[in-house]
C-alpha atoms as a PDB file:
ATOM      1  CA  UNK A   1       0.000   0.000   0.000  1.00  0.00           C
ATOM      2  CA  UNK A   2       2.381   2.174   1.305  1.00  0.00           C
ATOM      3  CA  UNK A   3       4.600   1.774  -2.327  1.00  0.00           C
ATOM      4  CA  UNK A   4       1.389   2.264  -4.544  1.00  0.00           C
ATOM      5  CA  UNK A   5       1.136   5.506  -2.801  1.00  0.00           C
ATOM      6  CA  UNK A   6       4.443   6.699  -3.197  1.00  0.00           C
ATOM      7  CA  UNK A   7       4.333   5.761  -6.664  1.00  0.00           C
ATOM      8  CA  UNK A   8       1.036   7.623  -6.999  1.00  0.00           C
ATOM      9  CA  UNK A   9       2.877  10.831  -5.449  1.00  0.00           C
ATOM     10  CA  UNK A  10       5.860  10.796  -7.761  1.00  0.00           C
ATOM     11  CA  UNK A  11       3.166  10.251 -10.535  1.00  0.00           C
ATOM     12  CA  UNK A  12       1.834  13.996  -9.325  1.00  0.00           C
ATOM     13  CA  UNK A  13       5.324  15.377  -8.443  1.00  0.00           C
ATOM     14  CA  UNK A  14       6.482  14.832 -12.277  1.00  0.00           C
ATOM     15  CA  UNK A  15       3.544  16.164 -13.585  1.00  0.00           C
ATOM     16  CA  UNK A  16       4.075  19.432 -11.718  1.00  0.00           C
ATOM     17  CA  UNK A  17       7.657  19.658 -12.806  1.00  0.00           C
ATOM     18  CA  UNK A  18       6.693  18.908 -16.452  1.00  0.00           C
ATOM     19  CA  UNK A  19       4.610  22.337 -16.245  1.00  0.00           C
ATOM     20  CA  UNK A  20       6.382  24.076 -13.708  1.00  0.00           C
ATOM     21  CA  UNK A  21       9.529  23.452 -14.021  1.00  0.00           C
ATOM     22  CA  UNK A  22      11.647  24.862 -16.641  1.00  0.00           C
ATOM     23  CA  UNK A  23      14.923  22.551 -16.605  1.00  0.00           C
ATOM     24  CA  UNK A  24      12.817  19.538 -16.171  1.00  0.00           C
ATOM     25  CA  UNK A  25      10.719  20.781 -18.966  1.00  0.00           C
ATOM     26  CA  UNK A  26      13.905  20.876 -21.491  1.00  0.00           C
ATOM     27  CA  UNK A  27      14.922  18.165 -20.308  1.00  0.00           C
ATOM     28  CA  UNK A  28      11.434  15.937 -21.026  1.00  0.00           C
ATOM     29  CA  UNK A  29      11.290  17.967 -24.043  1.00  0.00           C
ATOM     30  CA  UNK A  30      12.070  15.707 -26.470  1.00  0.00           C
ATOM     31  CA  UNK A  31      11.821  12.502 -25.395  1.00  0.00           C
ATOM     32  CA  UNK A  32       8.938   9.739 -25.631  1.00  0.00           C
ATOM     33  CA  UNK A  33       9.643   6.850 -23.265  1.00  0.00           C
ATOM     34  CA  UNK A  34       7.354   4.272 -21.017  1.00  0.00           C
ATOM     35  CA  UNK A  35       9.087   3.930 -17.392  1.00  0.00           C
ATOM     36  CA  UNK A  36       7.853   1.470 -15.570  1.00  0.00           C
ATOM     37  CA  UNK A  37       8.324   1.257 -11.873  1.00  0.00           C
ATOM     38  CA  UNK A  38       7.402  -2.421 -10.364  1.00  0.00           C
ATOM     39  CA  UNK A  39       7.970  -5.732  -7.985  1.00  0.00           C
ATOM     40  CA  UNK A  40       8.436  -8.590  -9.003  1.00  0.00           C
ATOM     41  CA  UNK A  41       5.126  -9.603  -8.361  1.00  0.00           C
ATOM     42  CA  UNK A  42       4.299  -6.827 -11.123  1.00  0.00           C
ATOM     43  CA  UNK A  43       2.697  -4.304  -8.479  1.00  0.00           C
ATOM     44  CA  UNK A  44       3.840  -0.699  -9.662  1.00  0.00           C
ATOM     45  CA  UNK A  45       3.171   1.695 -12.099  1.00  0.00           C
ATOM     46  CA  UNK A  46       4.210   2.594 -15.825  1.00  0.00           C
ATOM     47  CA  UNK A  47       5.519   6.319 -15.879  1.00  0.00           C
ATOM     48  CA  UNK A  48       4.736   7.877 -19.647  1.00  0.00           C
ATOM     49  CA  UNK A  49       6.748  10.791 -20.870  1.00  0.00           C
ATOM     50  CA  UNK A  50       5.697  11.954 -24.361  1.00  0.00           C
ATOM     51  CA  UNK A  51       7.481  14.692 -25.724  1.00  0.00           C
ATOM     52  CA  UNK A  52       7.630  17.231 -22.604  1.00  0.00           C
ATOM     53  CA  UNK A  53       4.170  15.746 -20.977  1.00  0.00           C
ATOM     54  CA  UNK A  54       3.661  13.191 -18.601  1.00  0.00           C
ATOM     55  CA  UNK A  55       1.097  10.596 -17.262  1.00  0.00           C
ATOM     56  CA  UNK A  56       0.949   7.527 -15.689  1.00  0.00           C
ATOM     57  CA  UNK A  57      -1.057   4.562 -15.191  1.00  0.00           C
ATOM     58  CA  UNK A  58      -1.269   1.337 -12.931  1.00  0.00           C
ATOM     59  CA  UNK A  59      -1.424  -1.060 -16.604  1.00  0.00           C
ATOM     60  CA  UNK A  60       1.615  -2.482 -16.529  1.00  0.00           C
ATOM     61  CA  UNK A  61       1.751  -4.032 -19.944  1.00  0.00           C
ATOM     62  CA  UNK A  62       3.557  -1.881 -21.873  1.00  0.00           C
ATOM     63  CA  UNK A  63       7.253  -0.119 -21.297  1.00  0.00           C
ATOM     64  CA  UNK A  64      10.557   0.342 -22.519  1.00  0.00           C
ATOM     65  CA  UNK A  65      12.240  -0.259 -19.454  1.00  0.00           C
ATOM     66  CA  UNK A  66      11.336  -0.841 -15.830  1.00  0.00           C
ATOM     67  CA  UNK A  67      13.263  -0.674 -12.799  1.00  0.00           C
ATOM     68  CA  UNK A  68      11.771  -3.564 -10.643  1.00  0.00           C
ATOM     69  CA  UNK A  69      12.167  -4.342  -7.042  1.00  0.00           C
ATOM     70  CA  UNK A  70      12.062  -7.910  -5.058  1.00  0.00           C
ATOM     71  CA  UNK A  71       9.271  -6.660  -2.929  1.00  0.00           C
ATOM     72  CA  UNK A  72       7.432  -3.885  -2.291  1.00  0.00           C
ATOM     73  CA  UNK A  73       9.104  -2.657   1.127  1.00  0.00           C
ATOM     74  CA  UNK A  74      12.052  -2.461  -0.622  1.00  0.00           C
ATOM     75  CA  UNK A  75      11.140  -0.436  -3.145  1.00  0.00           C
ATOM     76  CA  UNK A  76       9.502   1.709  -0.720  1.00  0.00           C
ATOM     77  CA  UNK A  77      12.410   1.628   1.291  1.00  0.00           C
ATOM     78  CA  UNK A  78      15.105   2.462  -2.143  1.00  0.00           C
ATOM     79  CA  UNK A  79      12.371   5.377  -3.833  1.00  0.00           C
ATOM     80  CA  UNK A  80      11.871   7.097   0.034  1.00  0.00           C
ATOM     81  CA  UNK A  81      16.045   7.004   0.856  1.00  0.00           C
ATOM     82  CA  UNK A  82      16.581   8.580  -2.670  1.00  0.00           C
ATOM     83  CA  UNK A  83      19.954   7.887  -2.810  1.00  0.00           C
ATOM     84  CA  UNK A  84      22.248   6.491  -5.375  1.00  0.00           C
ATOM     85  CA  UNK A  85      23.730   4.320  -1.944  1.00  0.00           C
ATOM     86  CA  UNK A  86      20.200   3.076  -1.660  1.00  0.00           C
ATOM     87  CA  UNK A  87      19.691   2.133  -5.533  1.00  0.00           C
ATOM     88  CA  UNK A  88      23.079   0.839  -5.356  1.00  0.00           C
ATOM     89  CA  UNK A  89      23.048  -1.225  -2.536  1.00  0.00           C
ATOM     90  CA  UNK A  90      19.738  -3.041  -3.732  1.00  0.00           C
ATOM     91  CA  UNK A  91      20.976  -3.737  -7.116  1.00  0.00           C
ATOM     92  CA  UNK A  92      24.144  -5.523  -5.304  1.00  0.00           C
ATOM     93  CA  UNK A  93      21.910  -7.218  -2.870  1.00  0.00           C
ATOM     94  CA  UNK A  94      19.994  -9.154  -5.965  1.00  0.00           C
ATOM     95  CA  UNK A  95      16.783  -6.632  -4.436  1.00  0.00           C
ATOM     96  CA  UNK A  96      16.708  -4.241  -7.358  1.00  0.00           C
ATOM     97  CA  UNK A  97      17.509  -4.867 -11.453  1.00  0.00           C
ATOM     98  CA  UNK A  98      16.502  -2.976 -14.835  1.00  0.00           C
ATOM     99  CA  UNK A  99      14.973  -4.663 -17.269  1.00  0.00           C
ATOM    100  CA  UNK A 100      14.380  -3.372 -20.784  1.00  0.00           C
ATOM    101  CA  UNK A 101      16.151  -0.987 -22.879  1.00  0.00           C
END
């Protein structure tokens, strides 16, 4: 629960940026890409940024890549430390892996 929420909160925190913020908005600018943010289990969300917008949806059937998480209190746990230590240490601990692109 406590990762679908998060998830829904970043969801709203990029949209802001994508009108609000001007760096972020050059930065989304040109690009058109399906993020999806998961478990294993396939509990997440797919993040879609389309040329300088973006949306996002619980389907996750289609992305291009998807950063996916053995279990949802660890990807609470990774997203909520925001660190590259955090990301880094769950990758190395077999708890966090890309897949796609």
């Amino acid at each position: 629960m406590r990762f679908a929420l998060l998830l829904k909160v970043l969801a709203l925190i990029l949209r802001i940026a994508s009108k609000r913020n001007e760096d972020f908005k050059r930065f989304i600018g040109t690009v058109s890409v399906k993020i999806a943010i998961k478990t294993k289990n396939n509990k997440g969300r797919t993040f879609i940024f389309n040329n300088g917008s973006v949306s996002s949806t619980r389907s996750l059937k289609q992305y291009d890549a998807a950063l996916v998480f053995s279990d949802a209190k660890t990807g609470f746990t990774v997203l909520k430390e925001g660190t590259q230590e955090a990301s880094f240490y769950a990758a190395a601990t077999g708890n966090l892996y890309v897949e796609g692109m």
